[in-house]
N, C-alpha and C. Protein backbone atom coordinates (compact mmCIF):
# COMPACT_ATOMS: atom_id res chain seq x y z
N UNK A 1 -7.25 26.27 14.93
CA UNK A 1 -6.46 26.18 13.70
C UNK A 1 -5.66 24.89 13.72
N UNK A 2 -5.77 24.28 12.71
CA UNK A 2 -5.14 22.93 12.81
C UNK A 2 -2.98 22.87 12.07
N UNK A 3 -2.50 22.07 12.44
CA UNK A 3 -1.62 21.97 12.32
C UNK A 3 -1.03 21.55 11.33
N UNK A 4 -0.33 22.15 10.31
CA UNK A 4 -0.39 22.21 8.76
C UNK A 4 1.31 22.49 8.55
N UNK A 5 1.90 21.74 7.51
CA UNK A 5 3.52 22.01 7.47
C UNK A 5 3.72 21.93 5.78
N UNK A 6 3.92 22.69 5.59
CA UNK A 6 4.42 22.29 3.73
C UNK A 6 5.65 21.30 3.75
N UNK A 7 5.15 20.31 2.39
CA UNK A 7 6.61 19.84 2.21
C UNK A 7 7.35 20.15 1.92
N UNK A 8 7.93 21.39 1.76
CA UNK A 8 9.42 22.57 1.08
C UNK A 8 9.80 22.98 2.41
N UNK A 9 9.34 22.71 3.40
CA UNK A 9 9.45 23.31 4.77
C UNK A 9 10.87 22.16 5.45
N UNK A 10 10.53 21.12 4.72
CA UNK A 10 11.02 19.82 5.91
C UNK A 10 12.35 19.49 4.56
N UNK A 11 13.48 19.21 4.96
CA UNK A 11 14.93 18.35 4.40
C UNK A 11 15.22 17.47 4.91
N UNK A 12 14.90 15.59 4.44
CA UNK A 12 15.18 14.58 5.06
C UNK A 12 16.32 14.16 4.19
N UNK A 13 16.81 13.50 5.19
CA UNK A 13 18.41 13.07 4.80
C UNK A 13 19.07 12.18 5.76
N UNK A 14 19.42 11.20 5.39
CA UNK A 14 19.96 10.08 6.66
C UNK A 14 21.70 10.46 6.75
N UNK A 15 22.30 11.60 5.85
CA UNK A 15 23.61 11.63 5.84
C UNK A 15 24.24 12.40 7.03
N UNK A 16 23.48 12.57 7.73
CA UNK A 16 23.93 13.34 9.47
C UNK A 16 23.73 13.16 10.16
N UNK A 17 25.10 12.90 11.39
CA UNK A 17 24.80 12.05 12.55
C UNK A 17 24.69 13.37 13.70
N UNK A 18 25.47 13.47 14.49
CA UNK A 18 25.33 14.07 15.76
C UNK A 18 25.58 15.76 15.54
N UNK A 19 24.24 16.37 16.11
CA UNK A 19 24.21 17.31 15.72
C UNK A 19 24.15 18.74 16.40
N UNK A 20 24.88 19.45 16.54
CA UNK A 20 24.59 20.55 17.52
C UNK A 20 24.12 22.15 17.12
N UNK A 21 24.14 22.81 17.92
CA UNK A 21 23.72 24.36 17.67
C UNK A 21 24.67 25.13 17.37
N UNK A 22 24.47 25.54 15.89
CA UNK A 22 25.36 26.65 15.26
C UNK A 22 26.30 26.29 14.46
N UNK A 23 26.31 24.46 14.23
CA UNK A 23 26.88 23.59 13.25
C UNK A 23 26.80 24.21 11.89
N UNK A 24 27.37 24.18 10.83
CA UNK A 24 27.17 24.49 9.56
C UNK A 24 27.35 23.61 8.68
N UNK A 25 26.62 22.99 8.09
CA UNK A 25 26.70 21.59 7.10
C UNK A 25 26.04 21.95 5.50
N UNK A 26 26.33 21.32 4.79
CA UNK A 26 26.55 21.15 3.28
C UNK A 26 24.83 20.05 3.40
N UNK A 27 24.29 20.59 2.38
CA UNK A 27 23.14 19.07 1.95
C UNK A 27 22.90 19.30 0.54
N UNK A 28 22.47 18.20 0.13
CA UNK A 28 21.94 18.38 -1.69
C UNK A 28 20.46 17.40 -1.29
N UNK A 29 18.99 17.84 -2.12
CA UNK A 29 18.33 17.40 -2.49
C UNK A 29 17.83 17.28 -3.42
N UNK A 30 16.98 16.42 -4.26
CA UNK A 30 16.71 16.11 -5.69
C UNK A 30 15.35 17.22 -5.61
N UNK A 31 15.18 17.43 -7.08
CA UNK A 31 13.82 18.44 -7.24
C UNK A 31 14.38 19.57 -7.42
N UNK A 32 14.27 20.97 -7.94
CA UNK A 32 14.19 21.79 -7.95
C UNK A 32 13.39 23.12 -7.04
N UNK A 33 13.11 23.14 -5.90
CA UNK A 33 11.65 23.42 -5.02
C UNK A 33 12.92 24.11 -3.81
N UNK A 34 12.87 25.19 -3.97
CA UNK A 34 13.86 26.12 -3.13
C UNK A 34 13.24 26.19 -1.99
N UNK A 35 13.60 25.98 -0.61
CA UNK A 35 13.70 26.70 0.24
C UNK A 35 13.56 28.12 0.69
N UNK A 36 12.56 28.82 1.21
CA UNK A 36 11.99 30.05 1.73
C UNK A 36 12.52 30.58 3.24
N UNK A 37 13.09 31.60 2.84
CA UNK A 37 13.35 32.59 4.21
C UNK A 37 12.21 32.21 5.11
N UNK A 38 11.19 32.69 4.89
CA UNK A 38 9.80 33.36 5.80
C UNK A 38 9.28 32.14 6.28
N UNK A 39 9.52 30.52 6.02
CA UNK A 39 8.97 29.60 6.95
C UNK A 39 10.47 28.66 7.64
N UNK A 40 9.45 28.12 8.68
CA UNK A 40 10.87 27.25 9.71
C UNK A 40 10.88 25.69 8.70
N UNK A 41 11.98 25.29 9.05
CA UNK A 41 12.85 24.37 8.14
C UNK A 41 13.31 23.03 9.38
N UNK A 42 12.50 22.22 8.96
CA UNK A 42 13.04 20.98 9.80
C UNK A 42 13.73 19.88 8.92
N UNK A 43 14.41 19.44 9.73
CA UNK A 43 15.49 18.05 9.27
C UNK A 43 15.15 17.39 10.05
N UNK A 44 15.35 16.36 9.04
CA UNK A 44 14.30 14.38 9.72
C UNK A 44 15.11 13.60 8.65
N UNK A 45 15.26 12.79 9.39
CA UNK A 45 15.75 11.44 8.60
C UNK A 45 14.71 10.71 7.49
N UNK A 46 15.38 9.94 6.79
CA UNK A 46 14.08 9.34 5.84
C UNK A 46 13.00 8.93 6.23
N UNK A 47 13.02 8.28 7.48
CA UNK A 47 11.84 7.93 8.15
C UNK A 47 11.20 8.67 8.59
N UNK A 48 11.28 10.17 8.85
CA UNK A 48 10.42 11.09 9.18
C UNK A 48 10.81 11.62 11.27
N UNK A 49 11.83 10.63 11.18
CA UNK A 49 12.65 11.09 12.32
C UNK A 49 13.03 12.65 12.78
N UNK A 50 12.38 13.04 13.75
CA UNK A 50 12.88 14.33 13.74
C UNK A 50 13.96 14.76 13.82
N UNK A 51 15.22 15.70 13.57
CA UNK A 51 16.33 15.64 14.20
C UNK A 51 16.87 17.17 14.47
N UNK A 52 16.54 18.28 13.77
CA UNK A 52 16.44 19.54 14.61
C UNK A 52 15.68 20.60 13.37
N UNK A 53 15.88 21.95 14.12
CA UNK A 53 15.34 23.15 13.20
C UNK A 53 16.37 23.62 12.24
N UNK A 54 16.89 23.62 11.42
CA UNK A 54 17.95 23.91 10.40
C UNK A 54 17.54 25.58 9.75
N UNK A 55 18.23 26.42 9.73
CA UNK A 55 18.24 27.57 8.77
C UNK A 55 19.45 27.53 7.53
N UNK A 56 18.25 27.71 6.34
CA UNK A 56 19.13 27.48 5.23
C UNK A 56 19.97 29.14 4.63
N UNK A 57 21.15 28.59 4.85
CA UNK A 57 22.44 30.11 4.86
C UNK A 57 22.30 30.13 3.07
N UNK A 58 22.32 28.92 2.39
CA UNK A 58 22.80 29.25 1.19
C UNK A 58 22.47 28.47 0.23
N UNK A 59 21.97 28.52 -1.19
CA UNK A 59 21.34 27.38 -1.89
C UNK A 59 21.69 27.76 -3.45
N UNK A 60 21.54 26.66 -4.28
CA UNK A 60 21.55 27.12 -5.50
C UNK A 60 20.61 26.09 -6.22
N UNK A 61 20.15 26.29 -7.28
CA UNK A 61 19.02 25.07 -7.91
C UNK A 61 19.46 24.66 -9.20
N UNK A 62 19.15 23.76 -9.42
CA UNK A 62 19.37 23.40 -10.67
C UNK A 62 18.06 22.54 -11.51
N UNK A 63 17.97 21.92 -12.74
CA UNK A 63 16.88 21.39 -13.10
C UNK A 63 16.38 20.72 -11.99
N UNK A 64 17.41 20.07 -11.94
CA UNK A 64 17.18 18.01 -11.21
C UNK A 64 17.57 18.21 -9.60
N UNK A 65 18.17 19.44 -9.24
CA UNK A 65 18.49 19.60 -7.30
C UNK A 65 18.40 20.59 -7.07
N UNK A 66 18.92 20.54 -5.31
CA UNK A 66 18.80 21.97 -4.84
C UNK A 66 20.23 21.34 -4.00
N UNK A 67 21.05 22.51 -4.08
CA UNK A 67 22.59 22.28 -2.82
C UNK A 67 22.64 23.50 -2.38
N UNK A 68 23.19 23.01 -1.18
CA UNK A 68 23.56 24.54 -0.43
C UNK A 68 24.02 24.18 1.06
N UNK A 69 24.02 25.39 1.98
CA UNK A 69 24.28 24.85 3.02
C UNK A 69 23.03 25.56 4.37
N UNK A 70 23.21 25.04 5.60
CA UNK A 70 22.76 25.46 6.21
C UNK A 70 22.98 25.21 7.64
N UNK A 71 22.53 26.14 8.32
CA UNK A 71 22.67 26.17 9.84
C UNK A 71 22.00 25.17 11.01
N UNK A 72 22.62 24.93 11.61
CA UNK A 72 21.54 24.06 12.95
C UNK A 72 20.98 25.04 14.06
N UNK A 73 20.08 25.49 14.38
CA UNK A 73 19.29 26.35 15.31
C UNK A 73 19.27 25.61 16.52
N UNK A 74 18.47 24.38 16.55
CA UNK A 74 17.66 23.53 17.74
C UNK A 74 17.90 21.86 17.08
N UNK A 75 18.37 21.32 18.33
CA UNK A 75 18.16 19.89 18.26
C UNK A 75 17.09 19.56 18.87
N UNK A 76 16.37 18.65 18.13
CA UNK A 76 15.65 17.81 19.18
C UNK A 76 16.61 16.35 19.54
N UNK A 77 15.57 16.25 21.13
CA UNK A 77 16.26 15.27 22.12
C UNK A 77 15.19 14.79 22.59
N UNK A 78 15.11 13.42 23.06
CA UNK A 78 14.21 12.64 24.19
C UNK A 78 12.42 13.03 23.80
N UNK A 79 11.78 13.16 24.94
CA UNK A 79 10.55 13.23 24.20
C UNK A 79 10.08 14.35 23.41
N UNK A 80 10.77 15.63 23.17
CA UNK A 80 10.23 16.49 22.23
C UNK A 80 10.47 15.78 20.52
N UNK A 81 11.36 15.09 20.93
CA UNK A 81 11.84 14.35 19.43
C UNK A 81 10.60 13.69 19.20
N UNK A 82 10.70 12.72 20.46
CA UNK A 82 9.45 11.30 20.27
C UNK A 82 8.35 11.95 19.32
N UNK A 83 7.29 13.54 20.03
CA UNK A 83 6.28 13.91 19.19
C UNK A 83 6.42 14.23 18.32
N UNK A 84 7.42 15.09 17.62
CA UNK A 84 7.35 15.73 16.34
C UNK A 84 7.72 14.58 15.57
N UNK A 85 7.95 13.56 16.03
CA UNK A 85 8.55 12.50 14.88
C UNK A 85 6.97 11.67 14.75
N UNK A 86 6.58 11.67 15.32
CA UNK A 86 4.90 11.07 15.60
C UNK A 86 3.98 11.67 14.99
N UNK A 87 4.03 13.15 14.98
CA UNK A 87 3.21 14.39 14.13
C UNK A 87 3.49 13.95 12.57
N UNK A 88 5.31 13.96 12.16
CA UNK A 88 5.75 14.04 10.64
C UNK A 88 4.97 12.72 10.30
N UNK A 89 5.20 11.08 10.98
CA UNK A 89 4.81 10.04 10.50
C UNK A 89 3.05 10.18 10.29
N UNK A 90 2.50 10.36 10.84
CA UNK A 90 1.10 10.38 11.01
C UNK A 90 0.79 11.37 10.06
N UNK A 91 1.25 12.20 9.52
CA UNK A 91 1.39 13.28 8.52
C UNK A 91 1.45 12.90 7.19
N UNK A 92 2.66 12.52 6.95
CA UNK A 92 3.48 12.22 5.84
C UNK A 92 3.68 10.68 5.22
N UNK A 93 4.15 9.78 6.34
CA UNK A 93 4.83 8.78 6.14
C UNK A 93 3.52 7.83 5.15
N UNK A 94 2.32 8.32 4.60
CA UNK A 94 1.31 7.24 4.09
C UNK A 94 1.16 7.92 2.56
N UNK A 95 2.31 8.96 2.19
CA UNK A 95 2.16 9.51 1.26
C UNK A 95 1.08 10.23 0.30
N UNK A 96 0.06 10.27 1.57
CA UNK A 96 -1.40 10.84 1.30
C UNK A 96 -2.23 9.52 0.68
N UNK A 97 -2.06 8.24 0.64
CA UNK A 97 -2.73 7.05 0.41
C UNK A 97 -4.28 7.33 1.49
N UNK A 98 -5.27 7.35 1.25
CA UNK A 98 -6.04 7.14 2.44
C UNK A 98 -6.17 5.70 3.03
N UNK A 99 -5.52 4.80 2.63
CA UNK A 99 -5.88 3.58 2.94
C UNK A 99 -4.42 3.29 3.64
N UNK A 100 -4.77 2.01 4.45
CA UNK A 100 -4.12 0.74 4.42
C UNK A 100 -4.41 -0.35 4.45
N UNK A 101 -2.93 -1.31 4.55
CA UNK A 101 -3.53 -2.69 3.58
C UNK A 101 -3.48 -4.01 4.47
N UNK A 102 -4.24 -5.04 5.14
CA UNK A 102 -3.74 -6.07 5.85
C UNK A 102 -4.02 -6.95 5.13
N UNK A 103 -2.97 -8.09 4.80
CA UNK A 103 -3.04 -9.27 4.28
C UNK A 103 -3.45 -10.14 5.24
N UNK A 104 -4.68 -11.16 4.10
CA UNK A 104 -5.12 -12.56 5.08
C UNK A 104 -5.54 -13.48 3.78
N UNK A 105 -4.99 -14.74 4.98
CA UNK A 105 -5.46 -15.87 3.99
C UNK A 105 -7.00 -15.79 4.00
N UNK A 106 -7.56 -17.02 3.14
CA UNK A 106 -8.72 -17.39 3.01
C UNK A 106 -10.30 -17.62 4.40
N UNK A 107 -9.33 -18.59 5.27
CA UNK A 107 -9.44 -18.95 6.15
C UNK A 107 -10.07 -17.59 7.34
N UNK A 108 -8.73 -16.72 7.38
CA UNK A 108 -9.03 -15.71 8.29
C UNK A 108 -9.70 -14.73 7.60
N UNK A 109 -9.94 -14.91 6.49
CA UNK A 109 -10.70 -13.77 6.26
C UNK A 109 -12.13 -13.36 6.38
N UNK A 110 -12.17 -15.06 6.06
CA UNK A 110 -13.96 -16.12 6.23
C UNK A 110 -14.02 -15.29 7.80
N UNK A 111 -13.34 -15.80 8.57
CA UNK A 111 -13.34 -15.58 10.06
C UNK A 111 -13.79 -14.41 10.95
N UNK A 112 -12.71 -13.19 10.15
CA UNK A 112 -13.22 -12.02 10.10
C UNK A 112 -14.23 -11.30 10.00
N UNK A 113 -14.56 -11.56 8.51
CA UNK A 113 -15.72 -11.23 7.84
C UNK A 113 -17.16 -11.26 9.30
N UNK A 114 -17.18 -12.45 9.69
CA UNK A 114 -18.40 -13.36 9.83
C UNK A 114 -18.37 -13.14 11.28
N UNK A 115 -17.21 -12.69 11.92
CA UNK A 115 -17.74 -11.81 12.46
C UNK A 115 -17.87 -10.27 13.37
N UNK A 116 -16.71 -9.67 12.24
CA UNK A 116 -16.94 -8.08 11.97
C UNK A 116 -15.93 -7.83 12.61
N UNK A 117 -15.10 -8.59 13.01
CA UNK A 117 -13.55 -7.85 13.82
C UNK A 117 -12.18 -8.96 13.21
N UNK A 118 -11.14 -8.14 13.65
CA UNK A 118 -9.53 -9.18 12.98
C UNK A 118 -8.98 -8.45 14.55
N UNK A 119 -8.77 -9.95 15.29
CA UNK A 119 -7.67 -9.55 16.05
C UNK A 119 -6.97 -11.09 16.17
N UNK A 120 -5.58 -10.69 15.27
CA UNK A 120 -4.87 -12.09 15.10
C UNK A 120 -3.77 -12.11 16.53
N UNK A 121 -3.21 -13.36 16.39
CA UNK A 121 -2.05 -13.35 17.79
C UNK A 121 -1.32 -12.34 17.68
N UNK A 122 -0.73 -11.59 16.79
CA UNK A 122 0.09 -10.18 16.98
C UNK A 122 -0.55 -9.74 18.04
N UNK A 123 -2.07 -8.64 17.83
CA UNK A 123 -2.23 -8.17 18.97
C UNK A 123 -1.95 -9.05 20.29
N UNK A 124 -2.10 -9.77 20.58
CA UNK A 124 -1.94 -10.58 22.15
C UNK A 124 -0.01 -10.19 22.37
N UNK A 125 0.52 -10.65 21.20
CA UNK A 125 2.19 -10.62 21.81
C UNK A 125 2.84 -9.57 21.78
N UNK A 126 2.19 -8.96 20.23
CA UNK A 126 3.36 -7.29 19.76
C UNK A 126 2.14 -6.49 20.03
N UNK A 127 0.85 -6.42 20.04
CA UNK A 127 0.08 -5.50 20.59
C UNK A 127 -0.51 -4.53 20.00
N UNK A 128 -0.21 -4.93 18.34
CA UNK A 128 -1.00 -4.33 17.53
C UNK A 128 -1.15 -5.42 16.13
N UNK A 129 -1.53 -5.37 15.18
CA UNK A 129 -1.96 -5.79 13.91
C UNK A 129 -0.79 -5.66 12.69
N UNK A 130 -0.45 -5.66 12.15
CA UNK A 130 0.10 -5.73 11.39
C UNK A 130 -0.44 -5.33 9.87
N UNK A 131 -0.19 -4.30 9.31
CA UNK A 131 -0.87 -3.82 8.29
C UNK A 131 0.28 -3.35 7.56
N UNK A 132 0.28 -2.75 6.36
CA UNK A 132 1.18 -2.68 4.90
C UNK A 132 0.90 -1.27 4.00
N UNK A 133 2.15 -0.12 4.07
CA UNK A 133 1.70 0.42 2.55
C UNK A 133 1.82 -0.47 1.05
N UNK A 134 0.72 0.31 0.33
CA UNK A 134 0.54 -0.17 -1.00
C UNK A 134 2.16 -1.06 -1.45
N UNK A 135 3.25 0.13 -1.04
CA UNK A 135 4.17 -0.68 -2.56
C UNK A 135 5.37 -1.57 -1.37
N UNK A 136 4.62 -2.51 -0.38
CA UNK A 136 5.38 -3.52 0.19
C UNK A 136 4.54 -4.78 0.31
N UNK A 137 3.34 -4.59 -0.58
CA UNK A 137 2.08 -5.52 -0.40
C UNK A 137 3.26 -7.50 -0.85
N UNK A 138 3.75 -6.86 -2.44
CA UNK A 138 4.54 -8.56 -2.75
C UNK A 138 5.55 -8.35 -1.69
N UNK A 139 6.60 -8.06 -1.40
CA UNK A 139 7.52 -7.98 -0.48
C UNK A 139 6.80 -8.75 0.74
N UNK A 140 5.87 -8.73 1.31
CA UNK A 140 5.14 -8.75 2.65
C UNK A 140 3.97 -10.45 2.54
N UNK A 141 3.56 -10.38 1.52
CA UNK A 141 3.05 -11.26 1.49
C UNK A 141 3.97 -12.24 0.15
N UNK A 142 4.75 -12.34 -0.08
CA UNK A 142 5.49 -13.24 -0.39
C UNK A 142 7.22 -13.85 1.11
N UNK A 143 6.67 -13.39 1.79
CA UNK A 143 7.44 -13.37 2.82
C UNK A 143 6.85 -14.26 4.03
N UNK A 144 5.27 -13.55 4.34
CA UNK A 144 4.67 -14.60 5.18
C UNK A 144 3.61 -15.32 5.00
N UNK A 145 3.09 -15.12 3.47
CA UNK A 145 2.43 -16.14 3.21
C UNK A 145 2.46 -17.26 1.82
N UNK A 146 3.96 -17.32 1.75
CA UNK A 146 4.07 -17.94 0.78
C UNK A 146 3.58 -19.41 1.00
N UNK A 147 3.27 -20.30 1.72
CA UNK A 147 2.24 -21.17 1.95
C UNK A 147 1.25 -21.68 1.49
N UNK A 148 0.25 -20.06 1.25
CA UNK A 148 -1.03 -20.50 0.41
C UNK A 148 -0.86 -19.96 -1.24
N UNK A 149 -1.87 -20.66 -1.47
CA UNK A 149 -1.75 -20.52 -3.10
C UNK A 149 -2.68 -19.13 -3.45
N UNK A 150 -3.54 -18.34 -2.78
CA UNK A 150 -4.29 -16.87 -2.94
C UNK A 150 -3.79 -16.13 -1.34
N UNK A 151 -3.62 -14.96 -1.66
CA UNK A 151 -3.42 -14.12 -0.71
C UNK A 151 -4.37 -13.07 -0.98
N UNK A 152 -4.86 -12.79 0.64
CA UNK A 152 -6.40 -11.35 0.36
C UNK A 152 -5.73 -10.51 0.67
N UNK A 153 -6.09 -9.12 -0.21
CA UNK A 153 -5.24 -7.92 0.60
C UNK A 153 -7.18 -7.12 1.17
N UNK A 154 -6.95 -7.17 2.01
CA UNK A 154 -8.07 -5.85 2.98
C UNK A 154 -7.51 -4.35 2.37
N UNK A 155 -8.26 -3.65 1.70
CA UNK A 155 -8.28 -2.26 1.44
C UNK A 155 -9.03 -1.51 2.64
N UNK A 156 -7.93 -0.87 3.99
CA UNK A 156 -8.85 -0.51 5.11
C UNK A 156 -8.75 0.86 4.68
N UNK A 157 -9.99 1.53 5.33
CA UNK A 157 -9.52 2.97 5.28
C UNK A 157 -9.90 3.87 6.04
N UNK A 158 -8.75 4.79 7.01
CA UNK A 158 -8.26 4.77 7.70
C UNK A 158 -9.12 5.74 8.96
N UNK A 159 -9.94 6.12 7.91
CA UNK A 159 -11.08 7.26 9.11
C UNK A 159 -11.96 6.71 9.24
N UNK A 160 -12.30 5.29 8.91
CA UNK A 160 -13.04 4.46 9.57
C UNK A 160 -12.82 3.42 10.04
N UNK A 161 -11.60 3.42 10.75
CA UNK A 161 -10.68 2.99 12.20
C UNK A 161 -11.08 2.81 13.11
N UNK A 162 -11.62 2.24 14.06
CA UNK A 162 -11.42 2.30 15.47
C UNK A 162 -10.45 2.65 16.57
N UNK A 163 -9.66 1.60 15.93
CA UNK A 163 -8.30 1.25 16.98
C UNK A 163 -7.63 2.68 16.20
N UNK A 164 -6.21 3.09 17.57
CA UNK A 164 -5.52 3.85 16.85
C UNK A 164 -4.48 3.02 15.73
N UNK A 165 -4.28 4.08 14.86
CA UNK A 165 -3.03 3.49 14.13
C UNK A 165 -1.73 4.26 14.04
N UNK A 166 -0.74 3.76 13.83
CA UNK A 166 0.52 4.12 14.25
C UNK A 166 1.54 3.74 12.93
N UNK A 167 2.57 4.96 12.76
CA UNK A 167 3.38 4.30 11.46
C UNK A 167 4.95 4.43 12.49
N UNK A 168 5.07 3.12 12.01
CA UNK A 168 6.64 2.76 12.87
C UNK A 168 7.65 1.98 12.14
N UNK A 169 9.01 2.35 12.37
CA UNK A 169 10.01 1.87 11.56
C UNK A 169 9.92 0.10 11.28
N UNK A 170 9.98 -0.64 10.60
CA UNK A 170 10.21 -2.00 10.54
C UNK A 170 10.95 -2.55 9.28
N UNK A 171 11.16 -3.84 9.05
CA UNK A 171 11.87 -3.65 7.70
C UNK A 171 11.78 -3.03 6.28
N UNK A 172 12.31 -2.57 5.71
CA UNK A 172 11.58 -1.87 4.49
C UNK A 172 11.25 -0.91 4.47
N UNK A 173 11.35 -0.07 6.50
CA UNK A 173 10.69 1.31 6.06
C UNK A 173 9.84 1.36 7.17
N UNK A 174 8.63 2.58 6.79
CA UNK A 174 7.67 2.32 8.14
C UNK A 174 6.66 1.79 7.57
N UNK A 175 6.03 1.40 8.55
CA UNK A 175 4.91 0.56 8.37
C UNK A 175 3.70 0.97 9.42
N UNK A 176 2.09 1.07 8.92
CA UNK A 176 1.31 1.08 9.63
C UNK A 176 0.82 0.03 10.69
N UNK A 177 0.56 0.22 12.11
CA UNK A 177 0.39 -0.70 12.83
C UNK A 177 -1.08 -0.38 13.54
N UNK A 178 -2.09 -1.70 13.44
CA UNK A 178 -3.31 -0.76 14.14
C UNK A 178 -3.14 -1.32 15.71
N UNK A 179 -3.01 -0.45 16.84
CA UNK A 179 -3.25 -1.07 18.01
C UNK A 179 -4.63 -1.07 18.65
N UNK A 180 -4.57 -1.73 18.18
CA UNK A 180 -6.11 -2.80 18.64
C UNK A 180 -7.21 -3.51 17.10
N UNK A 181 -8.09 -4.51 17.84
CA UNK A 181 -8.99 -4.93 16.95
C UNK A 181 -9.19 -4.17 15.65
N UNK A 182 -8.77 -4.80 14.31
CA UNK A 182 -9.70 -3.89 13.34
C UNK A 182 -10.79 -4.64 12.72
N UNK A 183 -12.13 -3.48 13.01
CA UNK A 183 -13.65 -3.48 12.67
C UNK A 183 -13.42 -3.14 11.04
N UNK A 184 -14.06 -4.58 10.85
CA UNK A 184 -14.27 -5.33 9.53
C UNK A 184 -15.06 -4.15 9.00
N UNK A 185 -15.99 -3.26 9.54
CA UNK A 185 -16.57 -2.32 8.76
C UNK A 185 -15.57 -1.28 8.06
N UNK A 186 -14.30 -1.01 8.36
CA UNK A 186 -13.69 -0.10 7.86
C UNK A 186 -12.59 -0.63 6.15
N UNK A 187 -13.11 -2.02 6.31
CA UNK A 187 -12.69 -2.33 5.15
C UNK A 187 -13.45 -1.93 3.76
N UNK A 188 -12.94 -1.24 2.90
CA UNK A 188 -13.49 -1.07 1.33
C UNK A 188 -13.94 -1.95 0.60
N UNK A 189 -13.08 -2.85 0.63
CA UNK A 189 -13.07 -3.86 -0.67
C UNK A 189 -11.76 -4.82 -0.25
N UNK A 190 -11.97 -5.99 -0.90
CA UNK A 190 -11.46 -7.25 -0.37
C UNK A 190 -10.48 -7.43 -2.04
N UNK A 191 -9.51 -7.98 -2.38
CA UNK A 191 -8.65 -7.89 -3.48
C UNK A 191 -8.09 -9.54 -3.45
N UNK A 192 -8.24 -10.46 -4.43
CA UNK A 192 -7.64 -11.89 -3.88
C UNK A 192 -6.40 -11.29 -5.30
N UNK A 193 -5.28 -12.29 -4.90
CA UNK A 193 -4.34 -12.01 -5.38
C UNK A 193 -3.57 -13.67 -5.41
N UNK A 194 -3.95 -14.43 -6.79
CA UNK A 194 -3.08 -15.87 -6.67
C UNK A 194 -1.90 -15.62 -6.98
N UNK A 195 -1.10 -16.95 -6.56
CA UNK A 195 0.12 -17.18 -6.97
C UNK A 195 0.31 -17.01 -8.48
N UNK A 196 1.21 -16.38 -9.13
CA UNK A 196 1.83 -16.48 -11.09
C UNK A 196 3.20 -17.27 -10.67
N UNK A 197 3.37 -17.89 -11.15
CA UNK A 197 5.09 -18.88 -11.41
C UNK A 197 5.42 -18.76 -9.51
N UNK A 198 4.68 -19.58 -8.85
CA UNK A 198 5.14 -19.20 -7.32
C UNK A 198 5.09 -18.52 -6.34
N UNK A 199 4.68 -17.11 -7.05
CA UNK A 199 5.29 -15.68 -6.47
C UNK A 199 4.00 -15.21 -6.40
N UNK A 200 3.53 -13.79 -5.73
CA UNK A 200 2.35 -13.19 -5.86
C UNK A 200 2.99 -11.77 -6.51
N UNK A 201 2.52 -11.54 -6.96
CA UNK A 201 2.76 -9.77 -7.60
C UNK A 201 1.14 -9.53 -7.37
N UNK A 202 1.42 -8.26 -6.44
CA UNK A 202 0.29 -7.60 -6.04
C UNK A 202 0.77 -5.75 -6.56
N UNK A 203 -0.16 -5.79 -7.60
CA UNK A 203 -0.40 -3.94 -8.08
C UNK A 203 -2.01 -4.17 -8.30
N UNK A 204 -2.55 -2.62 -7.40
CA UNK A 204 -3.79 -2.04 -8.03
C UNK A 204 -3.88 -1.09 -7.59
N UNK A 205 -5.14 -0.18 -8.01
CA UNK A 205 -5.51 1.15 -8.04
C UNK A 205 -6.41 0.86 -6.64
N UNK A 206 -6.29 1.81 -6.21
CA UNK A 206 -7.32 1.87 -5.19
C UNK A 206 -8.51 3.04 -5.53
């Protein structure tokens, strides 16, 4: 049986710091989507950080939220944290996108292509690749490749991976990282994206 969590199950919230057993704290979330007795209830930070098992004592809903309060059961600490925060990201953090996205110039892409693998100096120093969700594509490539006048976005996708991939905090949020080589076969479709007034604005459908 595979390992399955509803999202009404989990309350992320960066507004709580140090946390112990049998604490009682106040939270509000947006949505209307109540909280259930009969399943377990985890708290994670926005990033998908684990941070313990919470039981919800008390709630009320409204159109637009849900407030109430609730209990702390279990903290996580040290490496039980490390996995469940590894489970939520690998889970969650790609917002059900099946893809991800690596930007390349012209040059490396020729490179790639021709011959069926991308392993740029990242892997050699940071040890993995560097890849992008959808809505940090201008953010990301107006950042490091403002240089050239077309930027390629690679539409990879993701069960036809080799290398593992990994979603980890970086600026903006988390970000997918592939550690190791990625095989040019797992790319979809190739997207060029020129400069408008300087800038790149990158939106599409996948």
């Amino acid at each position: 049986m595979g390992f399955h969590v509803e999202l009404n199950s989990i309350l992320r919230s960066d507004a709580y710091g140090d946390l112990t057993i049998g604490q009682e704290l106040l939270f509000e979330k947006t949505g209307s989507r109540v909280f259930f007795d009969d399943i377990p209830i985890w708290l994670t930070r926005s990033d998908w950080t684990a941070l313990a098992e919470i039981q919800v004592t008390q709630q009320t809903r409204t159109a637009e939220s849900v407030t109430g309060r609730f209990a702390v059961q279990h903290v996580y600490q040290g490496e039980e944290q490390q996995r469940l925060t590894a489970i939520f990201r690998r889970m969650y953090a790609d917002q059900g996108d099946p893809f991800v996205y690596v930007l390349m110039s012209y040059d490396t892409l020729q490179e790639a292509t021709a011959s069926g693998s991308y392993s740029p100096e990242s892997l050699r120093t940071e040890g993995f690749i560097h890849a992008s969700p959808k809505d940090q594509l201008t953010r990301v490539a107006n950042k490091y490749y403002s240089g050239f006048p077309t930027v390629f976005v690679v539409v990879v996708r993701k069960t036809k991976l080799i290398s593992p991939l990994k979603w980890e905090p970086a600026t903006g949020g988390l970000y997918p990282h592939i550690y190791g080589p990625l095989n040019m076969e797992a790319a979809e479709r190739v997207v060029a994206f020129p400069k408008i007034n300087q800038q790149f604005h990158i939106s599409f459908q996948t």
